[in-house]
PDB file of N, CA and C in Angstrom:
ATOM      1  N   UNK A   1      11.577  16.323   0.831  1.00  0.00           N
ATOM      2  CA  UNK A   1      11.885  15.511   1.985  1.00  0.00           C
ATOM      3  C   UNK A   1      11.468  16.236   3.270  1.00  0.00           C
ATOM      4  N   UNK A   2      11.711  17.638   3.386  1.00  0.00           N
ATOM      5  CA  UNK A   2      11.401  18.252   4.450  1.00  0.00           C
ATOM      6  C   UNK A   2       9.725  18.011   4.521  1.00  0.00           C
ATOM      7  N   UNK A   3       9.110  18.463   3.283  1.00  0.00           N
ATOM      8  CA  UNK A   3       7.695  18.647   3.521  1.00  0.00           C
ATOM      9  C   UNK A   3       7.131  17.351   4.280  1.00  0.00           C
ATOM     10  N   UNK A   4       7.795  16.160   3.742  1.00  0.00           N
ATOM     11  CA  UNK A   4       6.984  15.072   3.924  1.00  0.00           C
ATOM     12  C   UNK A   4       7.780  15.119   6.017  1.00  0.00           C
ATOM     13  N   UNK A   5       8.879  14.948   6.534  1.00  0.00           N
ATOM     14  CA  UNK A   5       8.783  14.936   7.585  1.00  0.00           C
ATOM     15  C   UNK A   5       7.821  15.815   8.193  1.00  0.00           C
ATOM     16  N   UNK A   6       7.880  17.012   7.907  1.00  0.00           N
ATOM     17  CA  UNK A   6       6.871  17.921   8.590  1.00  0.00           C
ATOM     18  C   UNK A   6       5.205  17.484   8.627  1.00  0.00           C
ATOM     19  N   UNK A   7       4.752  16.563   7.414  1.00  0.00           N
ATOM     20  CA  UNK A   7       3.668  15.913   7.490  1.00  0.00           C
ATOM     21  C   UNK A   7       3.406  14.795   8.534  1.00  0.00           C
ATOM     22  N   UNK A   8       4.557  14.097   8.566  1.00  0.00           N
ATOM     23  CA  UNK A   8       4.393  13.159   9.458  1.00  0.00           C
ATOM     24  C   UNK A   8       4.836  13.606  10.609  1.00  0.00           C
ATOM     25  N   UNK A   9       5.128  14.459  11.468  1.00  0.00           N
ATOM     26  CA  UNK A   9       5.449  15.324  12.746  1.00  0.00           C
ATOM     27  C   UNK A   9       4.138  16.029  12.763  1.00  0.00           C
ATOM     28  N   UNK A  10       3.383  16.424  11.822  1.00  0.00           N
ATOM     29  CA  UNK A  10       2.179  16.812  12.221  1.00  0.00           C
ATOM     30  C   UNK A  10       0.860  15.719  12.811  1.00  0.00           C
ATOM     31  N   UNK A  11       0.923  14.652  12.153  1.00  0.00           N
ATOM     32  CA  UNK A  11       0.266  13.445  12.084  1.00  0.00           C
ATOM     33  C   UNK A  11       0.409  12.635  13.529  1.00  0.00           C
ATOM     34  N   UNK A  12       1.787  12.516  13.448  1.00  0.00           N
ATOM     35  CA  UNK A  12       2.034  12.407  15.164  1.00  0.00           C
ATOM     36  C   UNK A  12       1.720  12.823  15.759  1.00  0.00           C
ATOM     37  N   UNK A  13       1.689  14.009  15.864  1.00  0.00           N
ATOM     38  CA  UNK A  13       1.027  15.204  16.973  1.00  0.00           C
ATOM     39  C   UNK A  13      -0.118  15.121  16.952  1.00  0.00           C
ATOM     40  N   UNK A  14      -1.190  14.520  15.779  1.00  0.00           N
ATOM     41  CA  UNK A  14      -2.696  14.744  15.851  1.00  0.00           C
ATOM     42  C   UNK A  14      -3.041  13.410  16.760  1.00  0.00           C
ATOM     43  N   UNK A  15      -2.938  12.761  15.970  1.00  0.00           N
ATOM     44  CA  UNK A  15      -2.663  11.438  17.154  1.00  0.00           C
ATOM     45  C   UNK A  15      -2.937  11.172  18.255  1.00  0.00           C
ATOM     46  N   UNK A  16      -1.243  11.630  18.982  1.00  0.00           N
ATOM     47  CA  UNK A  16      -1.588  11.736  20.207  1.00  0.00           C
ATOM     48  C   UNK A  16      -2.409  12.994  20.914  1.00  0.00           C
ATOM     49  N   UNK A  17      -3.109  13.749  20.195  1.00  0.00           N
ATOM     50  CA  UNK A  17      -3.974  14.469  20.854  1.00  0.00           C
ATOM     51  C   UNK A  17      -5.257  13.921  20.759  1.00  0.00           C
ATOM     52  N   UNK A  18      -5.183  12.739  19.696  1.00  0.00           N
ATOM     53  CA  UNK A  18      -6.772  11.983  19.868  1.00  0.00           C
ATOM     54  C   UNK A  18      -7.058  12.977  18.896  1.00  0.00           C
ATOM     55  N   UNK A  19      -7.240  13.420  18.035  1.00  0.00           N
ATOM     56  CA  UNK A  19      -8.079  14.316  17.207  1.00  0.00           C
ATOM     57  C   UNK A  19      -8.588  13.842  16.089  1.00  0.00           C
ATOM     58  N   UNK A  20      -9.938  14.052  16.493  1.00  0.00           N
ATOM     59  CA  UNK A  20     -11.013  13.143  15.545  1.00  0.00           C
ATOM     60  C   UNK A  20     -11.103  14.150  13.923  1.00  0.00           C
ATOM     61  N   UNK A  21     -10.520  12.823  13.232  1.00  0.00           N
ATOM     62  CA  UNK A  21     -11.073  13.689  11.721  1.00  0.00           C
ATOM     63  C   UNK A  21     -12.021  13.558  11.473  1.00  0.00           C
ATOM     64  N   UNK A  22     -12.538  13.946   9.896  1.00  0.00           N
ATOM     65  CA  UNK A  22     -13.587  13.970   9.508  1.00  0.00           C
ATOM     66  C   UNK A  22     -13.090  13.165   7.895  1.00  0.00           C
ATOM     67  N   UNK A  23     -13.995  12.704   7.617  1.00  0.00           N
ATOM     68  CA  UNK A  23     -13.906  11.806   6.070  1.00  0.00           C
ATOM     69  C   UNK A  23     -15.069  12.288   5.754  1.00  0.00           C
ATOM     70  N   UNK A  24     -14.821  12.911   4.327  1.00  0.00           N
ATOM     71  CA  UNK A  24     -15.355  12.915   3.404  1.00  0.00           C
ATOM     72  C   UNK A  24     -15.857  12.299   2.295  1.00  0.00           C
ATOM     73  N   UNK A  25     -17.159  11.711   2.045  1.00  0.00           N
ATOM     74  CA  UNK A  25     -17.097  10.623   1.204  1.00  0.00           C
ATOM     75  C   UNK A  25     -17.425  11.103  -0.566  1.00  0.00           C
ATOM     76  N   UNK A  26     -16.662  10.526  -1.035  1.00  0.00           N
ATOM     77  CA  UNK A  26     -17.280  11.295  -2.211  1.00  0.00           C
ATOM     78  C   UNK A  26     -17.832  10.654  -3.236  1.00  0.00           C
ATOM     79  N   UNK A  27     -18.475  10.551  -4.576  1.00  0.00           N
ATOM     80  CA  UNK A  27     -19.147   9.892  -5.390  1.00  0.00           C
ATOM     81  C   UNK A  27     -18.340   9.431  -6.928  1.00  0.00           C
ATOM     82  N   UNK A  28     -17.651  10.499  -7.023  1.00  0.00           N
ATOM     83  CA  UNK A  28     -16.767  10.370  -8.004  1.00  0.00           C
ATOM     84  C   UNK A  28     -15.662   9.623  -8.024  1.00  0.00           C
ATOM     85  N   UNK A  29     -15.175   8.858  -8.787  1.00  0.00           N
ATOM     86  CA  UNK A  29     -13.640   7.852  -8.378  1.00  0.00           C
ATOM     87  C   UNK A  29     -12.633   8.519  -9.162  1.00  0.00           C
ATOM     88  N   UNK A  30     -12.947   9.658 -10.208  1.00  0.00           N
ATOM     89  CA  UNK A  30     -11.653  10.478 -10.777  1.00  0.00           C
ATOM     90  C   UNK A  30     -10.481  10.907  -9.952  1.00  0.00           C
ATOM     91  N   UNK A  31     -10.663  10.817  -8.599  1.00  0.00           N
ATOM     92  CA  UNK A  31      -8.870  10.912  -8.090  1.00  0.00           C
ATOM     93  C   UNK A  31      -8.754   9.810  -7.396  1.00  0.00           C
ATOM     94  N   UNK A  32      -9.084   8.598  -7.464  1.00  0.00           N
ATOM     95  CA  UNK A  32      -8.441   7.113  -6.977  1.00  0.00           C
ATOM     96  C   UNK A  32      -7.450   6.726  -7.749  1.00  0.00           C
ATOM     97  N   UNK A  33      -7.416   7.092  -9.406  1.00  0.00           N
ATOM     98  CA  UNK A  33      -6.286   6.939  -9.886  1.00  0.00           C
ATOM     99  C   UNK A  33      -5.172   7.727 -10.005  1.00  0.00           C
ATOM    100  N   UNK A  34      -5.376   9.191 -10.197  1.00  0.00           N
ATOM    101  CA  UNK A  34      -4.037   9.573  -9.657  1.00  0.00           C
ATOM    102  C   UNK A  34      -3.473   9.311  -8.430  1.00  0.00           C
ATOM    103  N   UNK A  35      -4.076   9.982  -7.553  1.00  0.00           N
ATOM    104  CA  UNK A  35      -3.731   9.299  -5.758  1.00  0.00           C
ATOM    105  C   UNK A  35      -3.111   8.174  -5.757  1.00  0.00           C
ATOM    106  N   UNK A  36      -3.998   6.647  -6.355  1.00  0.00           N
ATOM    107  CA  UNK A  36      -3.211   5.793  -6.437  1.00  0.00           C
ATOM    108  C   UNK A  36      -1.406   5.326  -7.195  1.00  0.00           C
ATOM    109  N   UNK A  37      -1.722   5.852  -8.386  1.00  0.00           N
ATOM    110  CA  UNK A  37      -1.150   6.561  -8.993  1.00  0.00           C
ATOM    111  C   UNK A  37       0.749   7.015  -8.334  1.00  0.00           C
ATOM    112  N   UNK A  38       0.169   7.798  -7.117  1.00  0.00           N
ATOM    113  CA  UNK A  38       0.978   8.411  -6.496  1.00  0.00           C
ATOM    114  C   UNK A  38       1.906   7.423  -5.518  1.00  0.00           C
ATOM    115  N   UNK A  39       0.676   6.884  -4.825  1.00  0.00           N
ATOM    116  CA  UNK A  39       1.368   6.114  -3.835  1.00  0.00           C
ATOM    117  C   UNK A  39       1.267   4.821  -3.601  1.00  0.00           C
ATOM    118  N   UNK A  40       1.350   4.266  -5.087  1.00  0.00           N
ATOM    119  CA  UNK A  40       1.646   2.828  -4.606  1.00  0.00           C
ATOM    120  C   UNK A  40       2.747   2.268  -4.653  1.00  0.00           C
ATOM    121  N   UNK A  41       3.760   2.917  -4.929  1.00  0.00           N
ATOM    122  CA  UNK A  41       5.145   2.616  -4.531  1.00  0.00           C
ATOM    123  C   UNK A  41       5.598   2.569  -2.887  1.00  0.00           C
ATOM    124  N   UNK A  42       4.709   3.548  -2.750  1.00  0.00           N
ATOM    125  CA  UNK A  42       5.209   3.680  -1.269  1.00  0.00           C
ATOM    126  C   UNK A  42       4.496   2.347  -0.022  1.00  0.00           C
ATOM    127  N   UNK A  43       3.137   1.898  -1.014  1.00  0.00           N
ATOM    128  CA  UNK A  43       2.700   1.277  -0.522  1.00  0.00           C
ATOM    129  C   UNK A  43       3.578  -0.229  -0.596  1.00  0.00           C
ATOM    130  N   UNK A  44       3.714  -0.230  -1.454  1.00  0.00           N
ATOM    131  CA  UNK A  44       4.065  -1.679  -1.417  1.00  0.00           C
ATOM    132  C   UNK A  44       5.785  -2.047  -1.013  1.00  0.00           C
ATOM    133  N   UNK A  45       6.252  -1.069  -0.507  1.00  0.00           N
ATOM    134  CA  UNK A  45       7.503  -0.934   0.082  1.00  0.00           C
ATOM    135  C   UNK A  45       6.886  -1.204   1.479  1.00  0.00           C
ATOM    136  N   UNK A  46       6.503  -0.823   1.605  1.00  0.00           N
ATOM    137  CA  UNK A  46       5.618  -0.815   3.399  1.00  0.00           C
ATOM    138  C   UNK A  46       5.043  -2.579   3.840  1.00  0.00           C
ATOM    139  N   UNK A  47       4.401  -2.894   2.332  1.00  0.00           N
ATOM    140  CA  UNK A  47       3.865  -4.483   2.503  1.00  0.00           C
ATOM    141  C   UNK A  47       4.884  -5.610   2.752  1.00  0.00           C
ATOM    142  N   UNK A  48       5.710  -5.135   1.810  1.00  0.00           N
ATOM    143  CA  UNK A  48       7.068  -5.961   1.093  1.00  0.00           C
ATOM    144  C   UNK A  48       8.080  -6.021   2.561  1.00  0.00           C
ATOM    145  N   UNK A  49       8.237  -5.552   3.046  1.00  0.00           N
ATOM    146  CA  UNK A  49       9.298  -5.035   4.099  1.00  0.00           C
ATOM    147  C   UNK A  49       8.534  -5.623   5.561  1.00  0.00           C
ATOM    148  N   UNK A  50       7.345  -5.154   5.587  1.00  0.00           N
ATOM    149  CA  UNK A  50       6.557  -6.082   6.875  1.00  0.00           C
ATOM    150  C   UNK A  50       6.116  -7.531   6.362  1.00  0.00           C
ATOM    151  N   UNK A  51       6.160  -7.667   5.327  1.00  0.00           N
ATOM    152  CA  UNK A  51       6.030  -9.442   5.255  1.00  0.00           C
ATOM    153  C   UNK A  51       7.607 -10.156   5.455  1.00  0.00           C
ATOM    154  N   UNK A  52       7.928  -9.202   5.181  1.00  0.00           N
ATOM    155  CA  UNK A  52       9.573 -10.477   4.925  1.00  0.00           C
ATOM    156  C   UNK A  52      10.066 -10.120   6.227  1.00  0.00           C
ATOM    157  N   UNK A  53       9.979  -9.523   7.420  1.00  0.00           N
ATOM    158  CA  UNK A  53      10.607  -9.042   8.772  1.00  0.00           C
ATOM    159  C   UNK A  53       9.319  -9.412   9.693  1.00  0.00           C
ATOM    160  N   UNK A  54       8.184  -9.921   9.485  1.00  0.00           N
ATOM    161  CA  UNK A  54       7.597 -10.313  10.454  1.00  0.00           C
ATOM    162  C   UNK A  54       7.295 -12.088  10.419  1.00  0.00           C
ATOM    163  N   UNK A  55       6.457 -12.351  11.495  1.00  0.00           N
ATOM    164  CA  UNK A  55       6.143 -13.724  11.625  1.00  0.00           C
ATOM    165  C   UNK A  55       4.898 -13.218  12.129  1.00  0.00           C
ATOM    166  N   UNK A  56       4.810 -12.214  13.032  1.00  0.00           N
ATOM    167  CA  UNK A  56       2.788 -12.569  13.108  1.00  0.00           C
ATOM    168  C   UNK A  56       1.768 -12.318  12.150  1.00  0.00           C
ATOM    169  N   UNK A  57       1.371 -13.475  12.334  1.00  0.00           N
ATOM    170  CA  UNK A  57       0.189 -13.929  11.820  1.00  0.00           C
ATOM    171  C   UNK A  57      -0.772 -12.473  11.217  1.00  0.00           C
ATOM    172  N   UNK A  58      -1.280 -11.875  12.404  1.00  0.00           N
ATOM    173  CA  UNK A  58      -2.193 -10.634  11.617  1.00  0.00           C
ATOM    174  C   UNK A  58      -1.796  -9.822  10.625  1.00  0.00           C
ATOM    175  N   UNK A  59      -0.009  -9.683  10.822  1.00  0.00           N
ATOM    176  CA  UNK A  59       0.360  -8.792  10.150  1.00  0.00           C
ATOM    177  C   UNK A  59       0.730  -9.282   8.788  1.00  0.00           C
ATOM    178  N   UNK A  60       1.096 -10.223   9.124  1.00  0.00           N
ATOM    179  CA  UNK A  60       0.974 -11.423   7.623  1.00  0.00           C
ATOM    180  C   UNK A  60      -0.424 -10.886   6.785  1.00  0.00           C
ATOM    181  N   UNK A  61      -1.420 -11.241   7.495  1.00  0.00           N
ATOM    182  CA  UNK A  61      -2.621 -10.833   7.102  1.00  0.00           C
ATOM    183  C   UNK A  61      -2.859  -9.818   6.262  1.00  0.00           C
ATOM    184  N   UNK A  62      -2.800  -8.733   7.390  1.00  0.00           N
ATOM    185  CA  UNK A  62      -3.009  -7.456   7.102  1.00  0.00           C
ATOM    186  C   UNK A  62      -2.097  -7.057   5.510  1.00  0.00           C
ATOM    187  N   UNK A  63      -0.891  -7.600   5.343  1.00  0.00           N
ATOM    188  CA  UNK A  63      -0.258  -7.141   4.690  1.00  0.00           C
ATOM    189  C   UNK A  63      -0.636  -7.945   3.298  1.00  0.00           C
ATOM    190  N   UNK A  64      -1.183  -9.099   3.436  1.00  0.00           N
ATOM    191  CA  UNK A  64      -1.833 -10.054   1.769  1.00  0.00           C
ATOM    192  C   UNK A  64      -2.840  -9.165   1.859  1.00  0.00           C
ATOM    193  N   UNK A  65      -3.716  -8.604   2.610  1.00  0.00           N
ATOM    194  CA  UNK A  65      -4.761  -8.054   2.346  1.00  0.00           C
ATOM    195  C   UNK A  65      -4.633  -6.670   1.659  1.00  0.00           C
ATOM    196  N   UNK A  66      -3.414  -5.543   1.844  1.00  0.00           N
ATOM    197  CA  UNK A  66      -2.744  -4.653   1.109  1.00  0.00           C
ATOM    198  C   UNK A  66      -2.650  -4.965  -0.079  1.00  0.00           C
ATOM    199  N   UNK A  67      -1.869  -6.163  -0.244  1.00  0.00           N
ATOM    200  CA  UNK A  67      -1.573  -6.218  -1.348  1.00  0.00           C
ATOM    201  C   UNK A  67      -2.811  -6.710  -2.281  1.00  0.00           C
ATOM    202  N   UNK A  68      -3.592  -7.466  -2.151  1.00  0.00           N
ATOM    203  CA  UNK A  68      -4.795  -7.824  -2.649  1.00  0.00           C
ATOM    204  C   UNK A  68      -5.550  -6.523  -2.925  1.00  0.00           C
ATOM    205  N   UNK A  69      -6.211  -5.700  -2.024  1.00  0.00           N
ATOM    206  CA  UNK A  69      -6.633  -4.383  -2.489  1.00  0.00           C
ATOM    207  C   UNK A  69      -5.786  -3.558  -3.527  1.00  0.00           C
ATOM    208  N   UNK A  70      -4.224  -3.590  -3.424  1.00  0.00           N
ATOM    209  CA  UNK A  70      -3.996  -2.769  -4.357  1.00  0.00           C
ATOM    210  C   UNK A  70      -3.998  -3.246  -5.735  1.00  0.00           C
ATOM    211  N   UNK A  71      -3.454  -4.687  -5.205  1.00  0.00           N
ATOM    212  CA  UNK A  71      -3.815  -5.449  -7.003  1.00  0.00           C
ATOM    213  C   UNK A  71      -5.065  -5.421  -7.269  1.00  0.00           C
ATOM    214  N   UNK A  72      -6.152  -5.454  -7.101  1.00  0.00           N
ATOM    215  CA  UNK A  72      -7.710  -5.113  -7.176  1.00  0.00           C
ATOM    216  C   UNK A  72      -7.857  -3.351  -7.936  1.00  0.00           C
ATOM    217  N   UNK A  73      -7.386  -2.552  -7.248  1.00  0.00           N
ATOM    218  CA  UNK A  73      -6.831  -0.994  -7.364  1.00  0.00           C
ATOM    219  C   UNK A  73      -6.640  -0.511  -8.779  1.00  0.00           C
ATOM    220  N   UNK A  74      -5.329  -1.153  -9.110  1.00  0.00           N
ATOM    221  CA  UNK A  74      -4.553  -0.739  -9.469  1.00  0.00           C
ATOM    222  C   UNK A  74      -4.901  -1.411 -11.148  1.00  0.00           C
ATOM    223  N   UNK A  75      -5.678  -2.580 -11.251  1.00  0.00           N
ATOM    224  CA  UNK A  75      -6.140  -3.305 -12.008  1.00  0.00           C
ATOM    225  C   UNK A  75      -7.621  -2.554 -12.491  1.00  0.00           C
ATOM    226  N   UNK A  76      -8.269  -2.233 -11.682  1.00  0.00           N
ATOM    227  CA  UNK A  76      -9.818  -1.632 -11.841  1.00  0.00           C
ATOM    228  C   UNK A  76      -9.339  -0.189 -12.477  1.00  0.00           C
ATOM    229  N   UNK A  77      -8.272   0.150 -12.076  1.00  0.00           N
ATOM    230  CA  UNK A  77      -8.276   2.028 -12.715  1.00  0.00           C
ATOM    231  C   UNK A  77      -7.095   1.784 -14.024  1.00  0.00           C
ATOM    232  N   UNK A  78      -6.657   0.510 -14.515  1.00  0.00           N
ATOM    233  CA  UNK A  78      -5.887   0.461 -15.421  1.00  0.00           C
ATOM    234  C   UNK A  78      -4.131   0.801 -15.652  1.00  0.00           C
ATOM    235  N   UNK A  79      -4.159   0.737 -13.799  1.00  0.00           N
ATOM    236  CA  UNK A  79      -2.568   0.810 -13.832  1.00  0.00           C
ATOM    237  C   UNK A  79      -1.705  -0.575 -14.206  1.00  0.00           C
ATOM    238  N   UNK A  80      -1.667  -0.999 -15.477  1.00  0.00           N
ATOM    239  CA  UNK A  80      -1.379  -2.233 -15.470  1.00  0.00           C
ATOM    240  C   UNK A  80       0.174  -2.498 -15.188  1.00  0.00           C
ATOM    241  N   UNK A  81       1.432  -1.702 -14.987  1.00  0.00           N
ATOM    242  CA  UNK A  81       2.522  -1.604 -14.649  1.00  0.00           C
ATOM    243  C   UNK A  81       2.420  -1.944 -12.851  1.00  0.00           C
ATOM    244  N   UNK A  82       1.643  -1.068 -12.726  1.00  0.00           N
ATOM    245  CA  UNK A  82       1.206  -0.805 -10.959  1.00  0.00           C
ATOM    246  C   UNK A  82       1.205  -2.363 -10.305  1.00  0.00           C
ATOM    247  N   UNK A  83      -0.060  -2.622 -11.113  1.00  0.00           N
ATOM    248  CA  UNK A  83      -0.944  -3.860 -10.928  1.00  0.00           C
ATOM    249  C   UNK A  83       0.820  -5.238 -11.091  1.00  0.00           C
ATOM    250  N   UNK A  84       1.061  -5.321 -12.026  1.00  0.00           N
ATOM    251  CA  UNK A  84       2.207  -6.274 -12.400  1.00  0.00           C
ATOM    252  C   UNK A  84       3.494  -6.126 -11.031  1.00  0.00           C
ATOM    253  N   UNK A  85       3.427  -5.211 -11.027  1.00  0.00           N
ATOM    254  CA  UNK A  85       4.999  -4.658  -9.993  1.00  0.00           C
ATOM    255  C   UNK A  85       4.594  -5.514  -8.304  1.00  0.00           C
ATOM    256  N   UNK A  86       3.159  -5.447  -8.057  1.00  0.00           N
ATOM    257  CA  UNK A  86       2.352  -5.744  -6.987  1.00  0.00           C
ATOM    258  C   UNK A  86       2.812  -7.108  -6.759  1.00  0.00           C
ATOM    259  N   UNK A  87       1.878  -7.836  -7.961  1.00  0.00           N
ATOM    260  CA  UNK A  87       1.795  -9.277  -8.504  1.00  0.00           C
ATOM    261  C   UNK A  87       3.383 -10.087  -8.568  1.00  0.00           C
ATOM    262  N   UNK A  88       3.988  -9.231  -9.298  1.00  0.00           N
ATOM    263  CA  UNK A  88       5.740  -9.954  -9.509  1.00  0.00           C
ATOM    264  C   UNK A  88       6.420 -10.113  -7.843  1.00  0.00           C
ATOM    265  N   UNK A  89       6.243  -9.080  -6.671  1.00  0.00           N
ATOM    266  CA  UNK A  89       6.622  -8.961  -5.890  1.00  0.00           C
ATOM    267  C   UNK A  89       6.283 -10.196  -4.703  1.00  0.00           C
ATOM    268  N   UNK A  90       4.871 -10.226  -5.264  1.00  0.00           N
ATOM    269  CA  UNK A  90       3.656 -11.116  -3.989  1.00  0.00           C
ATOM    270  C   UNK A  90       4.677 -12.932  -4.891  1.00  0.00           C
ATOM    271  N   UNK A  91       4.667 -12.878  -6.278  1.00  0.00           N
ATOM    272  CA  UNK A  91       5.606 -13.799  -6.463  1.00  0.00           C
ATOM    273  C   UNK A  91       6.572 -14.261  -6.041  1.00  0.00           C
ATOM    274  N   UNK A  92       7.686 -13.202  -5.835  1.00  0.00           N
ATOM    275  CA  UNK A  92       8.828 -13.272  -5.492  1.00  0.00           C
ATOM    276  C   UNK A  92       9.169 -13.924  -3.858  1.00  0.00           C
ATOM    277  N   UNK A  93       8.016 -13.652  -3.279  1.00  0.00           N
ATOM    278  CA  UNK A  93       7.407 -13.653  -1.779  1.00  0.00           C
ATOM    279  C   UNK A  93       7.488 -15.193  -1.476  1.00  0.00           C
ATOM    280  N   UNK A  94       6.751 -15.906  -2.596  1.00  0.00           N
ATOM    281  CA  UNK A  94       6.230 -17.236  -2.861  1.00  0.00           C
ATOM    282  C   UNK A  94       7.569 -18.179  -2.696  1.00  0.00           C
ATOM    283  N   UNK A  95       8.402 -17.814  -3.200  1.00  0.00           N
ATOM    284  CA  UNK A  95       9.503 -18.823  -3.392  1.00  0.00           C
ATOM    285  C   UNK A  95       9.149 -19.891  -4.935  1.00  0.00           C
ATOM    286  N   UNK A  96       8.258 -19.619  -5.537  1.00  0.00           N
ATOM    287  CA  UNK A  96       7.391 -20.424  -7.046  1.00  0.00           C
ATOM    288  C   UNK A  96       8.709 -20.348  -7.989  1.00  0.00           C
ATOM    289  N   UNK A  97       9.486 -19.103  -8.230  1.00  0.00           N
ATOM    290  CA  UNK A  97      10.697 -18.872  -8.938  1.00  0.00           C
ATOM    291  C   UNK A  97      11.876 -19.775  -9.088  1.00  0.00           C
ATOM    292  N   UNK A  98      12.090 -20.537  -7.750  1.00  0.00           N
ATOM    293  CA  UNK A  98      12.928 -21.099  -7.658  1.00  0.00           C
ATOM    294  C   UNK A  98      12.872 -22.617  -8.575  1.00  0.00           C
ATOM    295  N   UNK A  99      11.972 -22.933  -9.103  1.00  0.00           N
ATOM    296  CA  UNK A  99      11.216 -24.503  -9.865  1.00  0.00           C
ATOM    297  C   UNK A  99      10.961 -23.766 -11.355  1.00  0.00           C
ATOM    298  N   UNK A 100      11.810 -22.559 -11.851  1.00  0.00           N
ATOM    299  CA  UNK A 100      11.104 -22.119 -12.984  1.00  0.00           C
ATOM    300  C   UNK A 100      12.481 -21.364 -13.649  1.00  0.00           C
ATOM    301  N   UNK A 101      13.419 -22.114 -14.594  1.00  0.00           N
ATOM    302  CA  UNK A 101      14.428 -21.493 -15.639  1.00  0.00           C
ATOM    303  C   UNK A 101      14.009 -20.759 -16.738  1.00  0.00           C
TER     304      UNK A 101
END
Protein backbone atom coordinates (compact mmCIF):
# COMPACT_ATOMS: atom_id res chain seq x y z
CA UNK A 1 0.00 0.00 0.00
CA UNK A 2 2.77 2.33 0.85
CA UNK A 3 4.67 1.51 -2.39
CA UNK A 4 1.75 2.13 -4.51
CA UNK A 5 0.98 5.73 -2.74
CA UNK A 6 4.53 6.64 -3.16
CA UNK A 7 4.03 5.76 -6.96
CA UNK A 8 1.30 7.85 -7.36
CA UNK A 9 2.93 10.98 -5.31
CA UNK A 10 5.64 10.49 -7.67
CA UNK A 11 3.40 10.61 -10.83
CA UNK A 12 1.81 13.67 -9.49
CA UNK A 13 4.83 15.36 -9.13
CA UNK A 14 5.96 14.40 -12.75
CA UNK A 15 2.99 15.88 -14.04
CA UNK A 16 2.91 18.87 -12.78
CA UNK A 17 6.42 19.45 -13.75
CA UNK A 18 5.32 18.70 -17.38
CA UNK A 19 7.90 15.97 -17.73
CA UNK A 20 8.02 14.48 -20.97
CA UNK A 21 8.41 10.63 -21.01
CA UNK A 22 9.65 8.50 -23.29
CA UNK A 23 7.71 5.20 -24.68
CA UNK A 24 9.24 2.53 -25.67
CA UNK A 25 7.83 0.52 -28.34
CA UNK A 26 8.39 -2.92 -28.41
CA UNK A 27 7.81 -5.94 -30.86
CA UNK A 28 7.14 -8.66 -28.65
CA UNK A 29 3.53 -9.01 -26.91
CA UNK A 30 4.98 -11.62 -24.13
CA UNK A 31 4.28 -9.06 -21.28
CA UNK A 32 0.70 -7.76 -22.43
CA UNK A 33 -0.47 -10.73 -20.72
CA UNK A 34 0.97 -10.72 -17.56
CA UNK A 35 0.73 -6.83 -17.18
CA UNK A 36 -2.69 -7.34 -18.23
CA UNK A 37 -2.96 -10.00 -16.18
CA UNK A 38 -2.10 -7.69 -13.33
CA UNK A 39 -4.25 -4.92 -13.80
CA UNK A 40 -7.37 -5.52 -14.98
CA UNK A 41 -9.04 -5.56 -11.90
CA UNK A 42 -7.99 -2.37 -11.21
CA UNK A 43 -9.08 -1.40 -14.45
CA UNK A 44 -12.36 -2.18 -14.51
CA UNK A 45 -13.09 -0.85 -11.00
CA UNK A 46 -12.08 2.52 -12.47
CA UNK A 47 -14.68 1.89 -15.66
CA UNK A 48 -17.43 0.45 -13.46
CA UNK A 49 -17.43 3.32 -10.88
CA UNK A 50 -17.12 6.25 -13.65
CA UNK A 51 -20.00 4.83 -15.64
CA UNK A 52 -22.44 4.43 -12.88
CA UNK A 53 -21.45 8.15 -11.13
CA UNK A 54 -21.27 10.01 -14.30
CA UNK A 55 -23.70 11.42 -16.98
CA UNK A 56 -21.18 12.95 -19.45
CA UNK A 57 -21.36 11.83 -22.45
CA UNK A 58 -17.37 11.54 -23.23
CA UNK A 59 -16.84 9.88 -20.22
CA UNK A 60 -19.57 7.48 -20.92
CA UNK A 61 -17.53 7.06 -23.95
CA UNK A 62 -14.31 6.89 -22.88
CA UNK A 63 -15.27 4.37 -20.39
CA UNK A 64 -17.34 1.67 -23.20
CA UNK A 65 -14.27 2.24 -24.98
CA UNK A 66 -12.09 0.75 -21.79
CA UNK A 67 -14.08 -1.66 -21.52
CA UNK A 68 -14.22 -2.76 -25.19
CA UNK A 69 -10.32 -2.72 -25.39
CA UNK A 70 -10.04 -4.77 -22.43
CA UNK A 71 -12.63 -7.27 -23.54
CA UNK A 72 -10.68 -7.32 -26.94
CA UNK A 73 -7.33 -7.76 -24.42
CA UNK A 74 -8.14 -9.96 -22.36
CA UNK A 75 -9.88 -12.30 -25.02
CA UNK A 76 -6.80 -12.09 -27.64
CA UNK A 77 -4.17 -13.21 -24.75
CA UNK A 78 -6.69 -15.92 -23.39
CA UNK A 79 -7.73 -14.47 -20.15
CA UNK A 80 -11.04 -15.98 -20.45
CA UNK A 81 -12.10 -15.33 -16.61
CA UNK A 82 -10.69 -11.65 -17.26
CA UNK A 83 -12.54 -11.37 -20.49
CA UNK A 84 -16.11 -12.82 -18.74
CA UNK A 85 -15.75 -10.61 -15.40
CA UNK A 86 -15.51 -7.46 -18.08
CA UNK A 87 -18.52 -8.76 -20.16
CA UNK A 88 -20.84 -9.86 -16.93
CA UNK A 89 -20.19 -6.34 -15.51
CA UNK A 90 -20.82 -4.22 -19.00
CA UNK A 91 -24.16 -6.61 -18.50
CA UNK A 92 -25.02 -5.79 -15.31
CA UNK A 93 -24.63 -2.01 -16.55
CA UNK A 94 -27.41 -2.85 -19.19
CA UNK A 95 -30.25 -3.41 -16.92
CA UNK A 96 -30.93 -6.90 -19.71
CA UNK A 97 -30.99 -8.99 -16.17
CA UNK A 98 -33.91 -7.67 -15.02
CA UNK A 99 -36.34 -9.62 -18.13
CA UNK A 100 -34.24 -12.86 -17.40
CA UNK A 101 -35.18 -15.66 -14.27
Amino acid sequence: MKESENMIQQSKELIKKGHDSQFIRVQSTEYIRPLFSIMWSPLLAGFSVLLEQNDDPKIIQLCLEGYSLSIYLAGRYGLDDERDTFVMSLYNFTGLKKGFK
